[in-house]
C-alpha atoms as a PDB file:
ATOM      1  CA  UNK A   1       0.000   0.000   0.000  1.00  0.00           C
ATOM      2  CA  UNK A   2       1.392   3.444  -1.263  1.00  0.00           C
ATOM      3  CA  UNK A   3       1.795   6.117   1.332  1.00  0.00           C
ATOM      4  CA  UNK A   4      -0.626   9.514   0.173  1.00  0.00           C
ATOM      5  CA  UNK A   5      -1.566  12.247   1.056  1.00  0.00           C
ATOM      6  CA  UNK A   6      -4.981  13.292   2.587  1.00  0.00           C
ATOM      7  CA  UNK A   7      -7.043  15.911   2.175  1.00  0.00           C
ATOM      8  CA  UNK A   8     -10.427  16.819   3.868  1.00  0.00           C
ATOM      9  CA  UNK A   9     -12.491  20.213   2.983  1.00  0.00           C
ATOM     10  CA  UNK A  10     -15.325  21.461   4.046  1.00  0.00           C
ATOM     11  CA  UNK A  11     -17.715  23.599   6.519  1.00  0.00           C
ATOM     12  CA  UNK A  12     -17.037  24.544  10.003  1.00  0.00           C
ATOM     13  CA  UNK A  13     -18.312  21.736  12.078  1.00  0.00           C
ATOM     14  CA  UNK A  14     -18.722  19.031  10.089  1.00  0.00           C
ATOM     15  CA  UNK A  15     -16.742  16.664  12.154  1.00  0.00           C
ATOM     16  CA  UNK A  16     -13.585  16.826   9.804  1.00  0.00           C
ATOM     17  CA  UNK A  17     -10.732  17.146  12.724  1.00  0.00           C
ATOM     18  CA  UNK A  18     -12.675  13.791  14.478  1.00  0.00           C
ATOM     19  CA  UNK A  19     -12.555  11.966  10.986  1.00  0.00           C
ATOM     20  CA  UNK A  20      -9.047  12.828   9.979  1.00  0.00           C
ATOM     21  CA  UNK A  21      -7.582  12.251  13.586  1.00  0.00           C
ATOM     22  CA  UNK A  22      -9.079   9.179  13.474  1.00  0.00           C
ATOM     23  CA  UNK A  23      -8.198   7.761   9.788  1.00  0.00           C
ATOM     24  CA  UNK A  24      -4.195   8.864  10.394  1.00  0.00           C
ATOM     25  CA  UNK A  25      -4.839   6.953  13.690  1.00  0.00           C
ATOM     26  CA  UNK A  26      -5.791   3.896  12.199  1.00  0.00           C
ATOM     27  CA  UNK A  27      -3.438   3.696   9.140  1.00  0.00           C
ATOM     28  CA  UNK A  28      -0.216   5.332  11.196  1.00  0.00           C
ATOM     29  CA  UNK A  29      -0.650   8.547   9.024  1.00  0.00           C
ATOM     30  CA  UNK A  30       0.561  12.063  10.699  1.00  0.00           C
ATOM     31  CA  UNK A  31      -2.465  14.458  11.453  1.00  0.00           C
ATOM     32  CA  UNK A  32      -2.156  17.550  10.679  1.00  0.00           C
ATOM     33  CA  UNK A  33      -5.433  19.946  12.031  1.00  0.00           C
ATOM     34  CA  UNK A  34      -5.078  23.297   9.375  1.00  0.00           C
ATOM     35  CA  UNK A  35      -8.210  24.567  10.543  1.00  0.00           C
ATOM     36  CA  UNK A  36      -6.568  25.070  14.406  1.00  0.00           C
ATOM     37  CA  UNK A  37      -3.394  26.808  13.521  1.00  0.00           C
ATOM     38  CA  UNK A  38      -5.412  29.743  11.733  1.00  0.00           C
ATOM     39  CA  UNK A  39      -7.558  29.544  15.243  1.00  0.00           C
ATOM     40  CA  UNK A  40      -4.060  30.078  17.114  1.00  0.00           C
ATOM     41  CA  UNK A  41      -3.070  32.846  15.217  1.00  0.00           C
ATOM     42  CA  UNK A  42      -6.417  34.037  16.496  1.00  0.00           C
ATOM     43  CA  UNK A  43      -5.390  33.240  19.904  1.00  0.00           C
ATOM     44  CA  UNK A  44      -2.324  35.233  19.636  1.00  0.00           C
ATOM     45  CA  UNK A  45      -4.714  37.952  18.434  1.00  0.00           C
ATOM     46  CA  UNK A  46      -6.749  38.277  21.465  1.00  0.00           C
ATOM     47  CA  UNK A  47      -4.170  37.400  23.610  1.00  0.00           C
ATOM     48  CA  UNK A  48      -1.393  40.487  22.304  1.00  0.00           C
ATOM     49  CA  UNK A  49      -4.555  42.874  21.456  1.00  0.00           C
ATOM     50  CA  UNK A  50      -4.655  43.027  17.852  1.00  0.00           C
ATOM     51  CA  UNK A  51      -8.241  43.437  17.966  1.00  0.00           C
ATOM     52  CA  UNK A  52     -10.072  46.545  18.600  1.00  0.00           C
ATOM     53  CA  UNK A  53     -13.513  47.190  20.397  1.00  0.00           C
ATOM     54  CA  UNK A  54     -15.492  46.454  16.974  1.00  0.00           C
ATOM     55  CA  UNK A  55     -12.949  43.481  16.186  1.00  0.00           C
ATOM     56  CA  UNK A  56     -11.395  45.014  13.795  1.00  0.00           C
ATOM     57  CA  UNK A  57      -7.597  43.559  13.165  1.00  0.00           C
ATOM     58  CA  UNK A  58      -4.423  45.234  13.439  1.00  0.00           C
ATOM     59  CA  UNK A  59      -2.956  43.641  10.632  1.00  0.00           C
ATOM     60  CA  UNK A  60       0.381  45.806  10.086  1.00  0.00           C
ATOM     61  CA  UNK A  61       1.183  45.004  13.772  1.00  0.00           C
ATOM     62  CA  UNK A  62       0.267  41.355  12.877  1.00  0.00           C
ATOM     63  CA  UNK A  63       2.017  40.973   9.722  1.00  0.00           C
ATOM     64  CA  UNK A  64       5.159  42.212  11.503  1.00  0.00           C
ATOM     65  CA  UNK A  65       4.420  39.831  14.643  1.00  0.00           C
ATOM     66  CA  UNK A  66       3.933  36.772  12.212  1.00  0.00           C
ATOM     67  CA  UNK A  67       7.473  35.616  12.784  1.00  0.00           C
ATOM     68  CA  UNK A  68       7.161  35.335  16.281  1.00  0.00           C
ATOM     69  CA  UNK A  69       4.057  33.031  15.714  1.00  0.00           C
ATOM     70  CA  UNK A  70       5.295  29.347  16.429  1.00  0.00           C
ATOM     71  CA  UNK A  71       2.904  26.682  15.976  1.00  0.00           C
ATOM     72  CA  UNK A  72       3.264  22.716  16.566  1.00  0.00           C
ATOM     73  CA  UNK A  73       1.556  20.341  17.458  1.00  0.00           C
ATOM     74  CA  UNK A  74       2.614  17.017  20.167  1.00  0.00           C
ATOM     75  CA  UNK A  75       0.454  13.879  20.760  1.00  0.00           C
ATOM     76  CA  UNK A  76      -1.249  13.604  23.657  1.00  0.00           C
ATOM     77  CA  UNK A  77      -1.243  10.008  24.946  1.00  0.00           C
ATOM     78  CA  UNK A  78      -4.391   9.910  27.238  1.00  0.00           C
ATOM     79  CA  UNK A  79      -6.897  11.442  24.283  1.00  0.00           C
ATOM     80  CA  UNK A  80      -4.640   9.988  21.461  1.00  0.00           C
ATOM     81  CA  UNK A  81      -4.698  12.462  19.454  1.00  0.00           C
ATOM     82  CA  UNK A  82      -2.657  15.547  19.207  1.00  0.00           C
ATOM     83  CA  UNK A  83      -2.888  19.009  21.057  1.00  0.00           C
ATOM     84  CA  UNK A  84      -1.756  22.121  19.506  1.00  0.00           C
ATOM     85  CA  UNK A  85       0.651  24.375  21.129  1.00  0.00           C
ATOM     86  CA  UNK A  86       1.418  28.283  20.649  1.00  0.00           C
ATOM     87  CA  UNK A  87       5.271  29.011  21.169  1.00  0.00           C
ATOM     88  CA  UNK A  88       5.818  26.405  23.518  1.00  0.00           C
ATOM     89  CA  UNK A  89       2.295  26.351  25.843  1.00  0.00           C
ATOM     90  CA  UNK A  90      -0.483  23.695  24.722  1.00  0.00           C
ATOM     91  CA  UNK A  91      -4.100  26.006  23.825  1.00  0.00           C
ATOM     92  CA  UNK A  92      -5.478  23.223  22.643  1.00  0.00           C
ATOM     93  CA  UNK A  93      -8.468  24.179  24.989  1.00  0.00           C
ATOM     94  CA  UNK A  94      -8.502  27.737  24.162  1.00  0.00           C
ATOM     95  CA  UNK A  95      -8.750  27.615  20.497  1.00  0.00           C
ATOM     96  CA  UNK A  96     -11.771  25.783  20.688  1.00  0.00           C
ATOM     97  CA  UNK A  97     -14.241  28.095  22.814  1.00  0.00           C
ATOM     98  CA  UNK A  98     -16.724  30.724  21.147  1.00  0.00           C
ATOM     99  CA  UNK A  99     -13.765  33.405  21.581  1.00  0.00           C
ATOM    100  CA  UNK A 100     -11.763  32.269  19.241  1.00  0.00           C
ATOM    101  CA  UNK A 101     -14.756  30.449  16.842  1.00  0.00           C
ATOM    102  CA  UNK A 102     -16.640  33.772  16.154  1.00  0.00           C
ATOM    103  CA  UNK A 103     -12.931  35.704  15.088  1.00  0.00           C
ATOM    104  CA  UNK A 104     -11.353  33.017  13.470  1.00  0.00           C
ATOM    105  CA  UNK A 105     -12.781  33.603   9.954  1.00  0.00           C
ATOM    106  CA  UNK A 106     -11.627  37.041   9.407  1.00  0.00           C
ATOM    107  CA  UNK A 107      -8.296  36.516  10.550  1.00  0.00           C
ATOM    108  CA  UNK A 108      -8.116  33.637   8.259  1.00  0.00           C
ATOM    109  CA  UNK A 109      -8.832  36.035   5.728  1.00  0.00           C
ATOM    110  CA  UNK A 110      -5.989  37.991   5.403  1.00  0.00           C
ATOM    111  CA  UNK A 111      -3.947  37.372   2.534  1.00  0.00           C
ATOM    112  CA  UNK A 112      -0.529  37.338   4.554  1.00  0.00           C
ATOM    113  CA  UNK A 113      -1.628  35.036   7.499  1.00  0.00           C
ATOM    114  CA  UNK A 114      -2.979  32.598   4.804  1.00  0.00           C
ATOM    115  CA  UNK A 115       0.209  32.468   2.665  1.00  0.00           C
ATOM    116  CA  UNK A 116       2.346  32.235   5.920  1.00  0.00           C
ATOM    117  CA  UNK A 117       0.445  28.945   6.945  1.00  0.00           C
ATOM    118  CA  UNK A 118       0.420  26.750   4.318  1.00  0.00           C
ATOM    119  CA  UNK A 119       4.158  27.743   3.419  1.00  0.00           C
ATOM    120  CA  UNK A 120       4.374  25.517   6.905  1.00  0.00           C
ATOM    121  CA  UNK A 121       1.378  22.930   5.915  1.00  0.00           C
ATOM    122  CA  UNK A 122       3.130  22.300   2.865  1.00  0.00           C
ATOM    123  CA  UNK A 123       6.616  21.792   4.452  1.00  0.00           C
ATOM    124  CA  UNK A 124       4.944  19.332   7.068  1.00  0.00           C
ATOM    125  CA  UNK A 125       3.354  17.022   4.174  1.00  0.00           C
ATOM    126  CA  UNK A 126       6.766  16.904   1.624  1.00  0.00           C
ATOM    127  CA  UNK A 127       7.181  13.392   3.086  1.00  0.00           C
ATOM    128  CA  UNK A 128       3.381  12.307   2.390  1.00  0.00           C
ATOM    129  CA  UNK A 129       1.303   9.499   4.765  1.00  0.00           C
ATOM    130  CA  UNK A 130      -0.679  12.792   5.911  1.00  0.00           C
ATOM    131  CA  UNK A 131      -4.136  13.394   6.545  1.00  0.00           C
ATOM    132  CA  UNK A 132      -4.681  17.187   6.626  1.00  0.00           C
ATOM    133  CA  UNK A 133      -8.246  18.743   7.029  1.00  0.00           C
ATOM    134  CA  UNK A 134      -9.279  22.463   6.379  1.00  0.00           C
ATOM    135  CA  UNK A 135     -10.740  24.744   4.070  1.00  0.00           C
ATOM    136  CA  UNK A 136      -8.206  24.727   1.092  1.00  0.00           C
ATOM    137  CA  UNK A 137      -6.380  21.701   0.982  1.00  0.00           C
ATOM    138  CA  UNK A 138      -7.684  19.497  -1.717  1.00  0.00           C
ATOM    139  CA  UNK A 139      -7.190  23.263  -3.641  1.00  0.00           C
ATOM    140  CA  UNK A 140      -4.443  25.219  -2.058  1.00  0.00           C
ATOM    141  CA  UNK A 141      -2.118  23.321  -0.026  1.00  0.00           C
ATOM    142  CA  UNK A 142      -2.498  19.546  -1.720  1.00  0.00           C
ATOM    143  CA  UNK A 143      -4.190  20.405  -5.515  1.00  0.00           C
ATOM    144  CA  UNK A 144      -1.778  17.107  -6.282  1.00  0.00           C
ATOM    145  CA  UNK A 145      -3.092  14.834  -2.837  1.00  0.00           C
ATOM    146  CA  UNK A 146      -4.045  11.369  -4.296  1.00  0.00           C
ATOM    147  CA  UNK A 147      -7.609  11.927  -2.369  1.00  0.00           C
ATOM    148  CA  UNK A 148      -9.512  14.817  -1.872  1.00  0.00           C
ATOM    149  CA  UNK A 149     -12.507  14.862   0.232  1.00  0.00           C
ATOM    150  CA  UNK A 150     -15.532  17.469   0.531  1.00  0.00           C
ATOM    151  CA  UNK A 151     -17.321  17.428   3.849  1.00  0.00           C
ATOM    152  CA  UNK A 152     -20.619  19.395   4.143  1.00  0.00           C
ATOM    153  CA  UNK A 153     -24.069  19.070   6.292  1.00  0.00           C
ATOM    154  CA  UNK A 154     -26.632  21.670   6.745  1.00  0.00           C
ATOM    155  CA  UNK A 155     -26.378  24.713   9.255  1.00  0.00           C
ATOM    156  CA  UNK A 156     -28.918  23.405  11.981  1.00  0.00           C
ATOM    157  CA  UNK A 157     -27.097  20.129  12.562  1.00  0.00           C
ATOM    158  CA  UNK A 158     -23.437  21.469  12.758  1.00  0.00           C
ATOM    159  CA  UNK A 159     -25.074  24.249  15.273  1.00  0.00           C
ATOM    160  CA  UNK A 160     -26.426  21.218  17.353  1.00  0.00           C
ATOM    161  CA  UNK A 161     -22.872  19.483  17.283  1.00  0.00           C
ATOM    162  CA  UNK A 162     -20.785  22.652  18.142  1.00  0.00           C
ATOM    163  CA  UNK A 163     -23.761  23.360  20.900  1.00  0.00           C
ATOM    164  CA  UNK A 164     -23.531  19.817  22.106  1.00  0.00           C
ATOM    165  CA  UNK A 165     -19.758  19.876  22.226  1.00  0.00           C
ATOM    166  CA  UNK A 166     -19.488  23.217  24.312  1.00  0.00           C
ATOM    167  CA  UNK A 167     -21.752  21.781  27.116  1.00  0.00           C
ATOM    168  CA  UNK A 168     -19.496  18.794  26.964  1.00  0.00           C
ATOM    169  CA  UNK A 169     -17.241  21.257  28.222  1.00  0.00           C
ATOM    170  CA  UNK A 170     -18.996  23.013  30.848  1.00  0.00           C
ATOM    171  CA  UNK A 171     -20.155  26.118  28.955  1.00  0.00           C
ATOM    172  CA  UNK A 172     -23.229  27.016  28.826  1.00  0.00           C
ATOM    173  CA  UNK A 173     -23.704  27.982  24.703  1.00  0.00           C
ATOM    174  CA  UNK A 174     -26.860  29.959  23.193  1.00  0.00           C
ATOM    175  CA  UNK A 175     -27.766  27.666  19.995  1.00  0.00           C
ATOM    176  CA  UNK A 176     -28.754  30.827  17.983  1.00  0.00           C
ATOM    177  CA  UNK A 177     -25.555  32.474  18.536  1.00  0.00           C
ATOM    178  CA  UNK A 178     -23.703  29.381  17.500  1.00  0.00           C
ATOM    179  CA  UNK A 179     -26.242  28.850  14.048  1.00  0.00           C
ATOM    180  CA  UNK A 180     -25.646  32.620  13.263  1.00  0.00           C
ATOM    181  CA  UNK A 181     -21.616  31.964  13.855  1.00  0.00           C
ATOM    182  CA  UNK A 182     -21.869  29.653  11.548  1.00  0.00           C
ATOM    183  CA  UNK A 183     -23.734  31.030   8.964  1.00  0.00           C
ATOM    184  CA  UNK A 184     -21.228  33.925   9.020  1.00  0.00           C
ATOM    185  CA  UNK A 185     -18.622  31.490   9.137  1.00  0.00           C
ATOM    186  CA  UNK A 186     -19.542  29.759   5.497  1.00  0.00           C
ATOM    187  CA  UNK A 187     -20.251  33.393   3.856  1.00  0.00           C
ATOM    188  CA  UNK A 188     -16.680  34.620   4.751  1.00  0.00           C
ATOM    189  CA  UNK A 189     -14.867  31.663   3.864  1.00  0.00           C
ATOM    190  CA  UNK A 190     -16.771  30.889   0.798  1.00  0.00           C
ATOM    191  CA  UNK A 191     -15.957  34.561  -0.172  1.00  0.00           C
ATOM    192  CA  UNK A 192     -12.932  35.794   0.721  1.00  0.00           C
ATOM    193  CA  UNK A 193     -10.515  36.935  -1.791  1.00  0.00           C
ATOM    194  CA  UNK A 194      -7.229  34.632  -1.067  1.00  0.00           C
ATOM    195  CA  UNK A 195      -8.101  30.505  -1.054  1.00  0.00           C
ATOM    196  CA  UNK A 196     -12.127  30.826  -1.040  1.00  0.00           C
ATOM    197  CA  UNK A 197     -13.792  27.523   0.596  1.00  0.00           C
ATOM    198  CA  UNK A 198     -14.934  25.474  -2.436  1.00  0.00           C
ATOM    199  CA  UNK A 199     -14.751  21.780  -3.722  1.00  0.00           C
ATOM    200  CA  UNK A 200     -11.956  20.413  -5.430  1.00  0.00           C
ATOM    201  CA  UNK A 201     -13.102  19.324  -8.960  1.00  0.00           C
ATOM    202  CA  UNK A 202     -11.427  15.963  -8.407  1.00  0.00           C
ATOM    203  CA  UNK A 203     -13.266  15.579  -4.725  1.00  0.00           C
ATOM    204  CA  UNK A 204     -15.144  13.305  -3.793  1.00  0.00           C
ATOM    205  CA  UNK A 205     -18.596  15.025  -1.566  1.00  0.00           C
ATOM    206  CA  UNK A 206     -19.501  13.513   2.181  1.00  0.00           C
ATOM    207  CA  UNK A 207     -22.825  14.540   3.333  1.00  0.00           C
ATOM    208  CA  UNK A 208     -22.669  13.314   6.662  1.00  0.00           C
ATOM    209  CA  UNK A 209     -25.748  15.410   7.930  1.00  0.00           C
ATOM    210  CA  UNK A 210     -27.029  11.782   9.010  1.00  0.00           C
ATOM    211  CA  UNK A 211     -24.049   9.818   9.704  1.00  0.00           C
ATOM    212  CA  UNK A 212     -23.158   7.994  12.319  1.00  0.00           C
ATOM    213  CA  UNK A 213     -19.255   8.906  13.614  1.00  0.00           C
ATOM    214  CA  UNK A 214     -18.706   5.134  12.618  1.00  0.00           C
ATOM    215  CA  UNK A 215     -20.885   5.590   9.582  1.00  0.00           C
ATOM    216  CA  UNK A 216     -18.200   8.500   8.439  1.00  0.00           C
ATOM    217  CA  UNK A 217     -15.215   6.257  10.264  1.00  0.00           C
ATOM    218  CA  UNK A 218     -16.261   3.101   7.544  1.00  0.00           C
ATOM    219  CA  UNK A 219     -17.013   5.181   4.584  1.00  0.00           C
ATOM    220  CA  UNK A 220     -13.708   7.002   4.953  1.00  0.00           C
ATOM    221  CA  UNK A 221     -11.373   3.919   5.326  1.00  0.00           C
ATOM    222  CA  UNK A 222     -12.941   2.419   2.341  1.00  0.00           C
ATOM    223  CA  UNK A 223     -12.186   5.659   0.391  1.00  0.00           C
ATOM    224  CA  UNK A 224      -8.613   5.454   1.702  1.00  0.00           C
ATOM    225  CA  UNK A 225      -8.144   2.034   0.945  1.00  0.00           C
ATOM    226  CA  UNK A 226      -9.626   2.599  -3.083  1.00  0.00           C
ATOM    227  CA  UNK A 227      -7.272   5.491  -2.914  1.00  0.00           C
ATOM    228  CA  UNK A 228      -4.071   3.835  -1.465  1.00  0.00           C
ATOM    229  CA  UNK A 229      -4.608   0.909  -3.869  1.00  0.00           C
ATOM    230  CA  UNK A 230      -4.418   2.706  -7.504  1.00  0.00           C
END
């Protein structure tokens, strides 16, 4: 079996981080989650007061403070799956709370922050046996990955999941806020003006709006293994 590359589009909340951590789990692949090093740079944002009262950016102090951005990511042995870490300190928490989820998009935006990333997400995947998830792989970072996979499911149901996960955590979410995040969340990335969120011609679509997680788990191996095979 040929070692390949991996890549997984799609909306916010679809489950894409879950299935690719688990697929590189199970075939010994590296993981690499694209969609939480744009939310650290948003970390960093709020954290060194790049935005302002309306949440606008300070993007000349950012593009200048890039460099000192330093983003990796170590496995974590009791969840099995890798945290992320921001110059040194895990945030794998932090990156994932309503803070960060309703700023992300913007910052992910910018033309400079974008071209910075996958200059590193293409570095990490020269050797191949990857599975990367985000919003440009399959186009951007990967146009040549052996399989390409489009994730999407309607609004309502990746509200519930986002809602359902921040309760998991002890928060107490309001599902409208999340459902209007999210809607917001698919206009700007389907429409910004460097790496727009769209399907790969060659990509193959998951509608996993009424999947099972081992429903996705099964349909995704078998896509791997078709893929792996040629």
């Amino acid at each position: 079996m040929k070692k390949i590359t991996i890549a997984i589009d799609g909306f916010s909340s679809c489950g894409k981080s879950t299935m690719a951590k688990d697929l590189a789990k199970e075939i010994g692949y590296i993981y690499i989650d694209s969609g939480a090093m744009y939310r650290t740079v948003t970390l960093y944002c709020l954290q060194n007061g790049l935005f302002d009262k309306e949440n606008n950016i300070d993007t000349d102090r950012l593009e200048q403070e890039m460099d000192r951005i330093h983003i990796s990511f170590k496995f974590n042995k009791e969840t099995g799956r890798p945290d992320t870490y921001l110059n040194g300190t895990r945030v794998e928490d932090q990156i994932r709370g309503m803070e960060v989820s309703s700023r992300v998009s913007p910052v992910s935006a910018i033309p400079f922050v974008r071209e910075a990333l996958v200059r590193q997400q293409q570095a990490m995947g020269n050797e191949k046996g990857i599975v990367m998830d985000g919003r440009d792989i399959g186009t951007t970072v990967f146009p040549n990955a052996e399989l390409k996979i489009f994730v999407t499911a309607s609004p309502e149901i990746r509200a519930q999941r986002r809602f359902d996960e921040l309760k998991a955590k002890g928060e107490e979410p309001v599902f409208d806020e999340i459902l209007e995040n999210v809607k917001q969340r698919d206009y700007i990335d389907q429409n910004r003006e460097v790496s727009p969120l769209r399907k790969a011609e060659d990509a193959i679509t998951l509608d996993n709006s009424n999947m099972t997680i081992a429903e996705q788990k099964k349909w995704l191996y078998e896509q791997y293994l078709k893929a792996a095979s040629l």
